[in-house]
Structures are given as C-alpha cells and as structure tokens.
N, C-alpha and C. Protein backbone atom coordinates (compact mmCIF):
# COMPACT_ATOMS: atom_id res chain seq x y z
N UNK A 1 -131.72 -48.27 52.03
CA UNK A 1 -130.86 -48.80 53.01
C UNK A 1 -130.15 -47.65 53.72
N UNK A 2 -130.30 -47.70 54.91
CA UNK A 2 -129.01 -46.55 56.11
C UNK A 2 -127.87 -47.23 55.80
N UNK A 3 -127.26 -45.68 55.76
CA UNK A 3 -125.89 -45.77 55.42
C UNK A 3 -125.72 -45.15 57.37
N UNK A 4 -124.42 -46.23 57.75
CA UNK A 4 -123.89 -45.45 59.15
C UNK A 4 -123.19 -44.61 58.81
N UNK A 5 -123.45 -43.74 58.99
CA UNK A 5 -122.30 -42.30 59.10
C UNK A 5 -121.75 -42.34 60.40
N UNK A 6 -120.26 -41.57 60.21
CA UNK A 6 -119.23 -42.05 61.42
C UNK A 6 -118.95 -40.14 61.46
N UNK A 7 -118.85 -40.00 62.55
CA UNK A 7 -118.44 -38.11 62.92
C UNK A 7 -117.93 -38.32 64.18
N UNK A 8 -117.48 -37.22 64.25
CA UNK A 8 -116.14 -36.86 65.95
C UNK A 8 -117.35 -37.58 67.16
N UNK A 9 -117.07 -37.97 67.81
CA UNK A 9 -117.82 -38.36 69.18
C UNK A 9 -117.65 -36.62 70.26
N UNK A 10 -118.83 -36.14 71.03
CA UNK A 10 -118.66 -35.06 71.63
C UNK A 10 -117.28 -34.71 72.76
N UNK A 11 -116.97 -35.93 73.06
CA UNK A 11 -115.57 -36.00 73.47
C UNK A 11 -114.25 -35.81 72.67
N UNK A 12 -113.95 -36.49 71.30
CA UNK A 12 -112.98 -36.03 70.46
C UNK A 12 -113.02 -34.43 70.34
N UNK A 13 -114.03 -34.21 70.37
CA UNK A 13 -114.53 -32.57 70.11
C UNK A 13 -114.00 -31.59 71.16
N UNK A 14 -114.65 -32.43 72.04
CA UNK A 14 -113.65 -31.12 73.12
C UNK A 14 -112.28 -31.45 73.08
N UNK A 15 -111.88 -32.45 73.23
CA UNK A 15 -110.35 -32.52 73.18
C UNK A 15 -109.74 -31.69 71.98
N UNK A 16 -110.03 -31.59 70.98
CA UNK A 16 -109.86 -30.85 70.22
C UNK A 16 -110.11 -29.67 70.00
N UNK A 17 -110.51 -29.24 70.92
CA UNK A 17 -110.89 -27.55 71.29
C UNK A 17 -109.79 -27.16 72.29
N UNK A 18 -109.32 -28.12 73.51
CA UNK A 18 -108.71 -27.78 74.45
C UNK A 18 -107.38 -27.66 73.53
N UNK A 19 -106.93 -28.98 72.99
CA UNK A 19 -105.74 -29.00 72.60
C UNK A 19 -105.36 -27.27 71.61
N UNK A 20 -106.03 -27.35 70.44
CA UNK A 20 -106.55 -25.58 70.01
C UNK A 20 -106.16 -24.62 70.56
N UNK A 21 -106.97 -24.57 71.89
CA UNK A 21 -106.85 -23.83 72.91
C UNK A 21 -104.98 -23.41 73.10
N UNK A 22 -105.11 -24.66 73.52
CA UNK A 22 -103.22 -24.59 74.39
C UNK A 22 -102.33 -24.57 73.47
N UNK A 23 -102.66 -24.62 72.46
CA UNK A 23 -101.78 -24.43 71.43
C UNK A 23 -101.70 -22.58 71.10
N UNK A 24 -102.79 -22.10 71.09
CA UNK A 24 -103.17 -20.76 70.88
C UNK A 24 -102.80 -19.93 72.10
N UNK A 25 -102.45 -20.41 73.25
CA UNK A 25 -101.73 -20.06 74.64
C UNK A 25 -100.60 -19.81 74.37
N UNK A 26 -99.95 -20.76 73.92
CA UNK A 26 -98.67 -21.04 74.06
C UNK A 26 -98.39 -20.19 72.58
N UNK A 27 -98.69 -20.09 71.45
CA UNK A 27 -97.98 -19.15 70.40
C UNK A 27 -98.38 -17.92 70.37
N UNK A 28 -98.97 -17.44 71.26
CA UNK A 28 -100.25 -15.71 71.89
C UNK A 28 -98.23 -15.05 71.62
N UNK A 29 -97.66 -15.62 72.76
CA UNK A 29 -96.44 -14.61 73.37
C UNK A 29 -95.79 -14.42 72.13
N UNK A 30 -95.32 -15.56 71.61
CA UNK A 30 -94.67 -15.42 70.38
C UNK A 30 -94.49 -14.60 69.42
N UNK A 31 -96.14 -14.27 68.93
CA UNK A 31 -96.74 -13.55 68.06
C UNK A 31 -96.58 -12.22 68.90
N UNK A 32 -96.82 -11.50 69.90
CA UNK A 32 -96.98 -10.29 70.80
C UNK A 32 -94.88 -10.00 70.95
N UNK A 33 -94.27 -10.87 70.77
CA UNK A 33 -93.15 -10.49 70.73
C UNK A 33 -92.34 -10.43 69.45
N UNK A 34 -93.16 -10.49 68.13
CA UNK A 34 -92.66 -10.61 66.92
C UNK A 34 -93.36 -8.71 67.00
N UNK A 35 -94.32 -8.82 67.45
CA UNK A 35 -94.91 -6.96 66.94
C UNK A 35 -94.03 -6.20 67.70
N UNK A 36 -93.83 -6.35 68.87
CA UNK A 36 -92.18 -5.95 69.67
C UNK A 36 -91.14 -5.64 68.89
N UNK A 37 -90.67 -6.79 68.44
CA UNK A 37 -89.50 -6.77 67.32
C UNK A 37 -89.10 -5.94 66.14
N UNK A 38 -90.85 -5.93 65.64
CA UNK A 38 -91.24 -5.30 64.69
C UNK A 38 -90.97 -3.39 64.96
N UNK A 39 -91.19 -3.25 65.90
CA UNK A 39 -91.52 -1.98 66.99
C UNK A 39 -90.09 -1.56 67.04
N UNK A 40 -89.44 -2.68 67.19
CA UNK A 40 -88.06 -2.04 67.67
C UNK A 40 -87.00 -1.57 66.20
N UNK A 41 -87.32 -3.01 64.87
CA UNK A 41 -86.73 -2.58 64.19
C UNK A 41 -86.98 -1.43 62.86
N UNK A 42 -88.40 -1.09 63.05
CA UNK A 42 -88.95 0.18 62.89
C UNK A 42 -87.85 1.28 62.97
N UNK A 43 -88.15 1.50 64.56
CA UNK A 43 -86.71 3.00 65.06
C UNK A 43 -85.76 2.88 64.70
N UNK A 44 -85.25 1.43 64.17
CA UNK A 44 -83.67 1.32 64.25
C UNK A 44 -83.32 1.55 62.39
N UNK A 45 -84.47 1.41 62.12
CA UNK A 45 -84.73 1.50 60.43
C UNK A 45 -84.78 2.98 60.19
N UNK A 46 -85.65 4.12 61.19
CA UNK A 46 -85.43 5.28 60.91
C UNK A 46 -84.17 6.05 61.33
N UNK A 47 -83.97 5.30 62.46
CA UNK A 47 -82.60 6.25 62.63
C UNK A 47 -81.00 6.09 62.06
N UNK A 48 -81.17 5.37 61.44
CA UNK A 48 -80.48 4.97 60.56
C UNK A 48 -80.30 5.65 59.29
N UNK A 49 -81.61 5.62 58.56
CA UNK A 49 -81.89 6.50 57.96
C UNK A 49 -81.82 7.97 57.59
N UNK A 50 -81.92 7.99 59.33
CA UNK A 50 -81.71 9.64 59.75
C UNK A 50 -79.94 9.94 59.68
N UNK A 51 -79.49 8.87 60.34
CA UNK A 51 -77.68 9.28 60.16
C UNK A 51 -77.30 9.04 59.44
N UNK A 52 -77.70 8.49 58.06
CA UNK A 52 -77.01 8.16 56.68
C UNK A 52 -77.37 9.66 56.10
N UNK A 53 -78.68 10.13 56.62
CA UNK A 53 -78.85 11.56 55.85
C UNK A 53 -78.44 12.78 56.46
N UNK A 54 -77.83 12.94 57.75
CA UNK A 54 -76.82 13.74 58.61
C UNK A 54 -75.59 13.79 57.98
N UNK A 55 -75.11 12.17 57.96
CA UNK A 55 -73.26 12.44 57.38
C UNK A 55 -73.64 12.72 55.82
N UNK A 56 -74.54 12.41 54.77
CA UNK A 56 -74.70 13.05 53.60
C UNK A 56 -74.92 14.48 53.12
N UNK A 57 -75.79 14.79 54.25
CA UNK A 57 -75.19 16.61 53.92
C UNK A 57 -73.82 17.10 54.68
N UNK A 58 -73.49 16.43 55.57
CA UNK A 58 -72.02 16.56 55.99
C UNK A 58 -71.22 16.68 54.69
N UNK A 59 -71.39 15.18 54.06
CA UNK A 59 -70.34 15.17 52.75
C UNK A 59 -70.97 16.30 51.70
N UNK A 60 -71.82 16.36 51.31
CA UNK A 60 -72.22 17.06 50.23
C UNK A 60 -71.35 18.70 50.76
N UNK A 61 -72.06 19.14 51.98
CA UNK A 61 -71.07 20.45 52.29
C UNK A 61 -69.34 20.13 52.10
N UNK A 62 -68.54 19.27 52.06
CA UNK A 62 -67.40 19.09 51.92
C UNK A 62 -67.25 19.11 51.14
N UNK A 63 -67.51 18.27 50.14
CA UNK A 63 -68.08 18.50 48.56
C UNK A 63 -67.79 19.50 47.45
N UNK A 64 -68.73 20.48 48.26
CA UNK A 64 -68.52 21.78 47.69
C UNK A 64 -68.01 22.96 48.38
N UNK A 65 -66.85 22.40 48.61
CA UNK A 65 -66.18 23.01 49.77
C UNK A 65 -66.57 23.95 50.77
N UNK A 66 -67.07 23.31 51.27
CA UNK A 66 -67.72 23.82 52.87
C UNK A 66 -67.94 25.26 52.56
N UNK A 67 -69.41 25.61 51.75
CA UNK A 67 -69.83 26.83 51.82
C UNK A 67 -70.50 27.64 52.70
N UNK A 68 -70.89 28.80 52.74
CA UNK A 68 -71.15 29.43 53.88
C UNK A 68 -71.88 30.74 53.69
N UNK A 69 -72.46 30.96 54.33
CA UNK A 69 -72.92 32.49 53.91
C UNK A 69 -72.94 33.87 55.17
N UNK A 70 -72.24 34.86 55.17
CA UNK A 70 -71.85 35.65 56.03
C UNK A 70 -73.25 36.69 56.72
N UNK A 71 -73.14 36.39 57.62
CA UNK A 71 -74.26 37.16 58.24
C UNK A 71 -73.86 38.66 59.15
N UNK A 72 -74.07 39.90 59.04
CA UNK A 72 -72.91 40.90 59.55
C UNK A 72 -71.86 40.50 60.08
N UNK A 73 -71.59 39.63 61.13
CA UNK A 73 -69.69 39.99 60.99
C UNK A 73 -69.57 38.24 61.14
N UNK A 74 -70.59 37.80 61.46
CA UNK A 74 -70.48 36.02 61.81
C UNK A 74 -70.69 35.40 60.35
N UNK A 75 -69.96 34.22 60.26
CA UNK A 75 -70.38 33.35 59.02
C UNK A 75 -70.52 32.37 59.49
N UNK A 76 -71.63 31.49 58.60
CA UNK A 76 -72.32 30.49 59.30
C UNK A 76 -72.06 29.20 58.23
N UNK A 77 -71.90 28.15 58.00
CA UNK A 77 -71.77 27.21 57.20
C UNK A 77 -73.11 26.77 57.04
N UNK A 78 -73.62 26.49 55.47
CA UNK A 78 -75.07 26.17 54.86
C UNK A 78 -74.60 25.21 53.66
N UNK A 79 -75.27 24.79 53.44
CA UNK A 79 -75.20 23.80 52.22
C UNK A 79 -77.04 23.24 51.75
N UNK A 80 -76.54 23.17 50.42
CA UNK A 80 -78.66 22.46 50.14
C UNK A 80 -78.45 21.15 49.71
N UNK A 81 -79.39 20.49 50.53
CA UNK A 81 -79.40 19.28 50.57
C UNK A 81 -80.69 18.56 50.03
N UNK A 82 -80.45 17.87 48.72
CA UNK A 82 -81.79 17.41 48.60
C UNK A 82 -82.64 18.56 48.14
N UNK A 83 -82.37 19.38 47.60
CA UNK A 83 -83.29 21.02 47.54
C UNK A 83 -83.96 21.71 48.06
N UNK A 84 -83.18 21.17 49.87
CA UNK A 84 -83.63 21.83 51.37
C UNK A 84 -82.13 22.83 51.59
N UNK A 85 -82.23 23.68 51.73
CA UNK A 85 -81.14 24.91 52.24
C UNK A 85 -81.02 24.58 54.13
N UNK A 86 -80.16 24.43 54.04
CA UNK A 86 -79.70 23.76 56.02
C UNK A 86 -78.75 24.47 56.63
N UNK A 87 -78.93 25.52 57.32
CA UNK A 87 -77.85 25.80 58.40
C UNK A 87 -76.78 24.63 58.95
N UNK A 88 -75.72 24.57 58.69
CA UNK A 88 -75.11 23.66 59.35
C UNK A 88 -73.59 24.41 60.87
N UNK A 89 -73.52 23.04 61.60
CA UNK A 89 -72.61 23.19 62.90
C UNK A 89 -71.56 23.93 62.43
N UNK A 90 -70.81 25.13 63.20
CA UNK A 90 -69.63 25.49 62.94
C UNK A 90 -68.77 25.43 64.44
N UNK A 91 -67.68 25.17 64.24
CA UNK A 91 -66.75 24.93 65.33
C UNK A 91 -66.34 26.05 66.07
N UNK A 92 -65.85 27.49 65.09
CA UNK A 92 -65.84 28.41 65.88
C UNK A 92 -66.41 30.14 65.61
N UNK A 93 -66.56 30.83 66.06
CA UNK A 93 -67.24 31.78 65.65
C UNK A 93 -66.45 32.67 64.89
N UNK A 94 -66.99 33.88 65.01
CA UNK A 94 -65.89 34.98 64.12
C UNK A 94 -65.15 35.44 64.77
N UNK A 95 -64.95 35.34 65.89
CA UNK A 95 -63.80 36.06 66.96
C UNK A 95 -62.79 34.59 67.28
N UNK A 96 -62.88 33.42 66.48
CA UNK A 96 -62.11 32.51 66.21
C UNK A 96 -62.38 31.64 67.92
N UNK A 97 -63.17 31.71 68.28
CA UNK A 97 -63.58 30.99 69.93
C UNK A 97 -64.27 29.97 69.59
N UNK A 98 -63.71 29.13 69.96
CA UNK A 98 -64.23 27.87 70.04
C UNK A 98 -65.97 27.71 70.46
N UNK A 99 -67.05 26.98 69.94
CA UNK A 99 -68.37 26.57 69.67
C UNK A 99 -68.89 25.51 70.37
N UNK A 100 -68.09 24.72 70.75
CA UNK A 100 -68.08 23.38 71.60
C UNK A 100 -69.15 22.61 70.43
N UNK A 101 -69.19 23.22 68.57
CA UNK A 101 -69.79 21.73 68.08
C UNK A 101 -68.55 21.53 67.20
N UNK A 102 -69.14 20.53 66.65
CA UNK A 102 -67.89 20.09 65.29
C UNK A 102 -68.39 20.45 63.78
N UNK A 103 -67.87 20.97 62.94
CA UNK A 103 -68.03 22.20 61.97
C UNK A 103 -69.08 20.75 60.93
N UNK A 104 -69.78 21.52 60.60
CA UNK A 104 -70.93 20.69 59.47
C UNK A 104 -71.97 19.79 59.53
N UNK A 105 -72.83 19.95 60.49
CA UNK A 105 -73.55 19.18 61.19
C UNK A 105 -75.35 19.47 60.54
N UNK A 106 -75.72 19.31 60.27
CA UNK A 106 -77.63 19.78 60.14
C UNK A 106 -77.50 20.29 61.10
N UNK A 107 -78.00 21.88 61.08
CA UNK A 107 -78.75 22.32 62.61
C UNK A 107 -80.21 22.69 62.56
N UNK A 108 -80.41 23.21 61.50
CA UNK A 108 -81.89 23.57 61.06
C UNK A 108 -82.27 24.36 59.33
N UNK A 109 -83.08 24.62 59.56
CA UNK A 109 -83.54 25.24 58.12
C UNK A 109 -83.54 26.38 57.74
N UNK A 110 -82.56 26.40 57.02
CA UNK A 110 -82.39 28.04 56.11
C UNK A 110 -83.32 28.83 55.53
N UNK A 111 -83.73 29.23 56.00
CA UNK A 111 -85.11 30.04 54.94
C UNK A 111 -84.88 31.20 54.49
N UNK A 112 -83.04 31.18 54.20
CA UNK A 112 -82.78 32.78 53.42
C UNK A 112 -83.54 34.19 53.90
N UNK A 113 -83.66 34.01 55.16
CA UNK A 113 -84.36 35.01 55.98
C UNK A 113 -83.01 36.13 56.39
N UNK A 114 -82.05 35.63 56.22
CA UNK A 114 -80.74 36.45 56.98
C UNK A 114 -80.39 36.66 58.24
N UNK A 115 -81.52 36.01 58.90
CA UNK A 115 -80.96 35.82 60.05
C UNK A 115 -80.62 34.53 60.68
N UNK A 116 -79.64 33.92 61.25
CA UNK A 116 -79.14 32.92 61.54
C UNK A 116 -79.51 32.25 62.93
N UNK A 117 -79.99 31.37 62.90
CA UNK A 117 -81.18 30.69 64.00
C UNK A 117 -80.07 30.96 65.37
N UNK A 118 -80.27 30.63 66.01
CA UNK A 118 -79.71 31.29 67.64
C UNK A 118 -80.28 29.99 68.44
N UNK A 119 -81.32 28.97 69.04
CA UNK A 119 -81.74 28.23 69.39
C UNK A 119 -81.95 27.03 68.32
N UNK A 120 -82.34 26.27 69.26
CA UNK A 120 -83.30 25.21 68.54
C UNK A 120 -84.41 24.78 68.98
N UNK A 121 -85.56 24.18 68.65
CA UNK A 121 -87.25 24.27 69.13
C UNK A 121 -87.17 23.27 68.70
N UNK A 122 -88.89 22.33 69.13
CA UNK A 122 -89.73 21.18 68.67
C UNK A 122 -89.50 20.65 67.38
N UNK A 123 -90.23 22.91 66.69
CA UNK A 123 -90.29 22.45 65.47
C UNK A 123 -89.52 22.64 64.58
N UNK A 124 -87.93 22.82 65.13
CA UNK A 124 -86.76 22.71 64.37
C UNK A 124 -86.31 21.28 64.27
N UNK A 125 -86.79 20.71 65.22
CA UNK A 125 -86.36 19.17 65.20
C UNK A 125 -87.03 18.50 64.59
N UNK A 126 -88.29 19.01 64.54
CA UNK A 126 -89.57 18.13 63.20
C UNK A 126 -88.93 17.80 61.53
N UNK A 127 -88.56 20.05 62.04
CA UNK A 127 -88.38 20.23 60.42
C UNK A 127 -87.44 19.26 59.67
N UNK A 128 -86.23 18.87 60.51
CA UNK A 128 -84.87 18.61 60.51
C UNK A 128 -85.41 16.87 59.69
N UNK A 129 -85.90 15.88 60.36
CA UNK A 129 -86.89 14.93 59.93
C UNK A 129 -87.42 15.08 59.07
N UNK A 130 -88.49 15.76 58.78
CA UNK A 130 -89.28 15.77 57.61
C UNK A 130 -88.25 16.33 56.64
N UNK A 131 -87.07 17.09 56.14
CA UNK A 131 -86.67 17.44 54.96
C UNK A 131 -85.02 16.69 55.03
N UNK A 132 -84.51 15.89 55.86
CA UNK A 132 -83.37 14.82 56.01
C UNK A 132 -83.98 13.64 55.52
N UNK A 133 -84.77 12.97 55.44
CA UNK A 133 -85.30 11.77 55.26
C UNK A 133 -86.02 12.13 53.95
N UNK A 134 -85.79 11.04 52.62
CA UNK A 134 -86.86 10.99 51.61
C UNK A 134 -88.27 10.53 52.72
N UNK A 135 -88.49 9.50 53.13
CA UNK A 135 -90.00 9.48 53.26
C UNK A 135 -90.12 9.35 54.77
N UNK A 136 -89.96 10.47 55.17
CA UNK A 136 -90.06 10.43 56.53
C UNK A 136 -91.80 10.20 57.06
N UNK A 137 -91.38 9.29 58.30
CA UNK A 137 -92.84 8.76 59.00
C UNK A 137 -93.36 10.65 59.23
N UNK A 138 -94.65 10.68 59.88
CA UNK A 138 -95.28 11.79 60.02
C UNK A 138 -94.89 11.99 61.79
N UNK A 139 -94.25 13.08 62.03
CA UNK A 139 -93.43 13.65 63.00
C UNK A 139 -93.86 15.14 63.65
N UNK A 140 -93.74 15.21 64.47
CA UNK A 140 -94.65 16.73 65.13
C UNK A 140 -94.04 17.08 66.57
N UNK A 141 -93.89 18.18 66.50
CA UNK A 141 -93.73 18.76 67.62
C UNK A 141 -94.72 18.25 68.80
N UNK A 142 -94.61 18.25 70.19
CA UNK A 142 -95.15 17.73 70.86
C UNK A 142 -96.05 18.03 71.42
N UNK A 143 -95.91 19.43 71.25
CA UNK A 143 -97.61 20.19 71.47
C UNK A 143 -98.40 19.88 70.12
N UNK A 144 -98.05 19.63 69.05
CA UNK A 144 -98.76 18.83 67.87
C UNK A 144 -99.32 17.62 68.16
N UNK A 145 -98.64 16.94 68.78
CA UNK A 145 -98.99 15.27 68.48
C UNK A 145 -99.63 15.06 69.69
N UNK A 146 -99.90 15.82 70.81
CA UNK A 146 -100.99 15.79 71.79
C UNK A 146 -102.77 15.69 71.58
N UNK A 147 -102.53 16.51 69.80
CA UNK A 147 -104.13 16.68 69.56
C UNK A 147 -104.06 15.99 67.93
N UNK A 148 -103.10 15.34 68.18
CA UNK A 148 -103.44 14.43 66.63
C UNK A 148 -102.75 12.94 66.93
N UNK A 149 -103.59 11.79 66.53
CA UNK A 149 -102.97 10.66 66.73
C UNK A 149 -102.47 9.51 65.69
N UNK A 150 -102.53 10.39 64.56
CA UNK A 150 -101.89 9.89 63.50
C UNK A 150 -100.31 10.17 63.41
N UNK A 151 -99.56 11.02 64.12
CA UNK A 151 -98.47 11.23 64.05
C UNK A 151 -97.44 9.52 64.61
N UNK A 152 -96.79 9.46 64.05
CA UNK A 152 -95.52 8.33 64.20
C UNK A 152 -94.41 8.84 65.30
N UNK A 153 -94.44 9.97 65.15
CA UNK A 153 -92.82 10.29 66.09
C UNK A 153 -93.29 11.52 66.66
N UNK A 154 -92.99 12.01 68.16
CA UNK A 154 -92.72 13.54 68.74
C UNK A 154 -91.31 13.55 68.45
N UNK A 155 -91.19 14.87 68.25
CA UNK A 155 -89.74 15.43 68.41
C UNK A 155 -89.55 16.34 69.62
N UNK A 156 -88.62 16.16 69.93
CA UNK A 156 -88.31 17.07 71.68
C UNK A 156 -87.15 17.42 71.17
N UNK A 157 -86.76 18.80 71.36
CA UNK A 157 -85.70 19.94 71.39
C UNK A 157 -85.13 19.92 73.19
N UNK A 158 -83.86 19.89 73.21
CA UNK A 158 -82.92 20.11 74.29
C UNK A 158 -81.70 21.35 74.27
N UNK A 159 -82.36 22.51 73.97
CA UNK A 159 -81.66 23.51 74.02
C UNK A 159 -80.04 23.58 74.15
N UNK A 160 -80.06 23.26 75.65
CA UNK A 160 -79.04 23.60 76.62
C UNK A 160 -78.19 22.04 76.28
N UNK A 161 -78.67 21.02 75.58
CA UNK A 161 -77.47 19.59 75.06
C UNK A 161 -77.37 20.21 73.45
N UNK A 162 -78.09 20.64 72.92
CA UNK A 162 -78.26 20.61 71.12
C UNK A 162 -78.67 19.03 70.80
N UNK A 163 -79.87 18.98 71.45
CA UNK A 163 -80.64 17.70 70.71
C UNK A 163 -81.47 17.72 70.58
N UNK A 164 -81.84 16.63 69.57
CA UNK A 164 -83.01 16.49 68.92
C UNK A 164 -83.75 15.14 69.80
N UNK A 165 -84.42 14.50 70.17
CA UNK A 165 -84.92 13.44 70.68
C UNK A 165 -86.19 12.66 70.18
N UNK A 166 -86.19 12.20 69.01
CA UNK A 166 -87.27 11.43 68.32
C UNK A 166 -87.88 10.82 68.97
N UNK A 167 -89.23 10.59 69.80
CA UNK A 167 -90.14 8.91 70.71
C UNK A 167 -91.24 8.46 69.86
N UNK A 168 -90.54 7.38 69.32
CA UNK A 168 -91.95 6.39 68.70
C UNK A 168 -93.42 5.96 69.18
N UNK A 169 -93.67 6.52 68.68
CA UNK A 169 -95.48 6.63 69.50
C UNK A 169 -96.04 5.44 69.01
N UNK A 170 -96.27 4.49 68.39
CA UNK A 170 -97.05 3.62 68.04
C UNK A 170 -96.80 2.49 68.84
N UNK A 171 -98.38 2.05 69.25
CA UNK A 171 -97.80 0.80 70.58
C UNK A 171 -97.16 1.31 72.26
N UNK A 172 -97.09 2.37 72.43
CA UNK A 172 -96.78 3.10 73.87
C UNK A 172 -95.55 2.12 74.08
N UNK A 173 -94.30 1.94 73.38
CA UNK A 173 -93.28 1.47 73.11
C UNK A 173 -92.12 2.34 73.87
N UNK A 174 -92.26 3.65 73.49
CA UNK A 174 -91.31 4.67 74.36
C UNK A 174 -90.01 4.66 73.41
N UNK A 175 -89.83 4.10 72.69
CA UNK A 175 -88.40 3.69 71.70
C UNK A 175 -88.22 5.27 71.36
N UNK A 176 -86.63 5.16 71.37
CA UNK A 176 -86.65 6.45 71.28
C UNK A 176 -85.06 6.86 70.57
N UNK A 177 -84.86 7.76 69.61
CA UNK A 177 -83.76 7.75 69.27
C UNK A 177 -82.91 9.86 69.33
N UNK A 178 -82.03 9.55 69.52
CA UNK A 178 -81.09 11.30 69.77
C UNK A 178 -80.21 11.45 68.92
N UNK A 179 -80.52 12.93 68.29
CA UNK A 179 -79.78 13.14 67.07
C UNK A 179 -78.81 14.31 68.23
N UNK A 180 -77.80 14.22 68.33
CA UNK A 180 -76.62 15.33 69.14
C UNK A 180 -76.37 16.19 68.22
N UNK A 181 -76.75 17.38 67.85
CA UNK A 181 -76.12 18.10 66.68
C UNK A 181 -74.78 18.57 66.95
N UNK A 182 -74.21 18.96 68.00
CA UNK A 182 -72.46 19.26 68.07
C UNK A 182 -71.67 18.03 67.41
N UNK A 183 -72.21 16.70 67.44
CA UNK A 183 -71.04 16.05 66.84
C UNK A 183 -71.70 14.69 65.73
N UNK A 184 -73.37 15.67 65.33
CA UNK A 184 -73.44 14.60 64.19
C UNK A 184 -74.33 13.15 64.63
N UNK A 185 -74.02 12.89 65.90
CA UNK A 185 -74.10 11.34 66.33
C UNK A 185 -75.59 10.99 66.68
N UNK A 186 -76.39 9.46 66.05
CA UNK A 186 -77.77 9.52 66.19
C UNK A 186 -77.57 8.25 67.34
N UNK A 187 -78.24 8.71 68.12
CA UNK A 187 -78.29 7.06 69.35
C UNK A 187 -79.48 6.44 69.34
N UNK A 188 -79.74 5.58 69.31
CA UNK A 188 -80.85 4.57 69.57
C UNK A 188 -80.79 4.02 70.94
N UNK A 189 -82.29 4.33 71.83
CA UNK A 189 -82.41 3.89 72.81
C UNK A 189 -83.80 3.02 72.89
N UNK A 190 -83.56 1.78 73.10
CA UNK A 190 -85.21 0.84 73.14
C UNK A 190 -85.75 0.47 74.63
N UNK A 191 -86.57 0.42 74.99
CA UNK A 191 -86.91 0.42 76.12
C UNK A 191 -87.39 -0.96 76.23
C-alpha cells in the first residue's frame, strides 16, 4: 500500500528562503557592529592597561624614594620596574631650570649604558609597550610594521610633544591611543 508523503510545496520553499534571506539582511549590520565594538574595546582594554602600568612605576619610584642615578653633572630619575630598568620624567635639570615635564614619568629604557637618552624614537615607544605591559599585543615601530602584518599596534614617536602614539592596525580601524610622557596622561582616541 502507498503511503502519501506530505513535504514543503516549491512555494513554502521559497518563501522560506526569502524570509532567511531578510532576516540575514537585517542582522548582517548588527553582527559588523558588534566586531566594531569589539575593535574599540580592544584599545580601550590596552590603554588602560598601559596607564595602570605608567602610574605603577610612577608609584614604585616613590616607593623607593624617587631614585636616581647621576650622570656627569645631570641626575636623571630611574627606577626598575617589573625587572625592566626605565629612565623616568624629571621636572628640572641640574642648573635647577625648569623641564616643562612632571618628575617620574616612563620615558624609555635604561640599558645602564651611562648615557642618558636625549630624544625619543619609534623604537623607544615600542620598547616602552612591550616592557610596561605583562602581555603586551605585538607592537613595532613603523618602519617595522610596513613589512610585517602580524603586528597589532605601530608606535609613532613625536619628538617635539614627548609622545608616544599607539594605531590599532587590525580591521583599518585607525583607533588610536597617546601616551604624553611630560605628564603621565594616556588618551584614547576612536575613530
């Protein structure tokens, strides 16, 4: 004996493709603005990160009462952070003249070389990232991250401000965050 078998008619079928469809229209943006979100609270997760570990070698140099190490007639304030040795901001020099930064700031990396950095570069701003942060994303100077595309962050040096300028590369997002070394302060800018 036939058994009638009963299945979608070719019309239920498309309707049910269209409906699919417009449903998959309509939650596309949703989803494309959750990876946005995602994008944004990324930077806001590292730089955060980054200024909890700025004012921590701040405190740690206070700590131990703002040590320093004398370089012929200038002394420079250093402290080790994390078992990274860091040049830090001083307010005024040895002829007691004002610096235009504010005294204890990360400026760069001590490498017990004896001589006391004078500028700041790319890859002072890399360095500054990679040894401030336990697990810092992978970060590069910008002539670096031109020929590698695994890097997470360029760092840009601003001489003539004393900044650092982190841009999140993943997703051509532009997010971008500024570490000011005269006064410590990290800004977050999202585009």
């Amino acid at each position: 004996m036939l058994k009638n078998q009963k299945g979608f008619s070719l019309v239920e079928l498309v309707i049910v493709i269209v409906v699919v469809g417009l449903l998959a229209v309509a939650a596309l943006p949703r989803f494309l603005d959750v990876t946005d979100e995602a994008k944004k609270s990324s930077i806001e997760g590292v730089a955060g990160g980054f200024a909890t570990a700025v004012l921590s070698a701040r405190a740690q140099w206070e700590a131990e009462a703002r040590p320093s190490e004398k370089i012929g007639v200038e002394t420079y304030n250093t402290v080790n952070y994390d078992g990274v040795d860091f040049w830090l901001t001083r307010s005024k020099n040895s002829n007691n003249v004002e610096t235009d930064f504010r005294d204890g700031y990360p400026w760069t990396l001590n490498n017990n070389s004896g001589v006391a950095p004078q500028d700041i570069s790319d890859q002072t701003c890399s360095e500054l990232m990679e040894n401030l942060l336990q697990n810092p994303p992978k970060v590069g100077a910008v002539s670096d991250v031109d020929s590698d595309s695994n890097y997470k962050y360029s760092a840009q040096a601003n001489s003539g401000d004393a900044t650092c300028t982190y841009i999140q590369l993943e997703g051509n997002t532009e997010h971008q965050f500024v570490y000011e070394i005269k006064t410590g302060r990290v800004t977050v800018t999202l585009q």
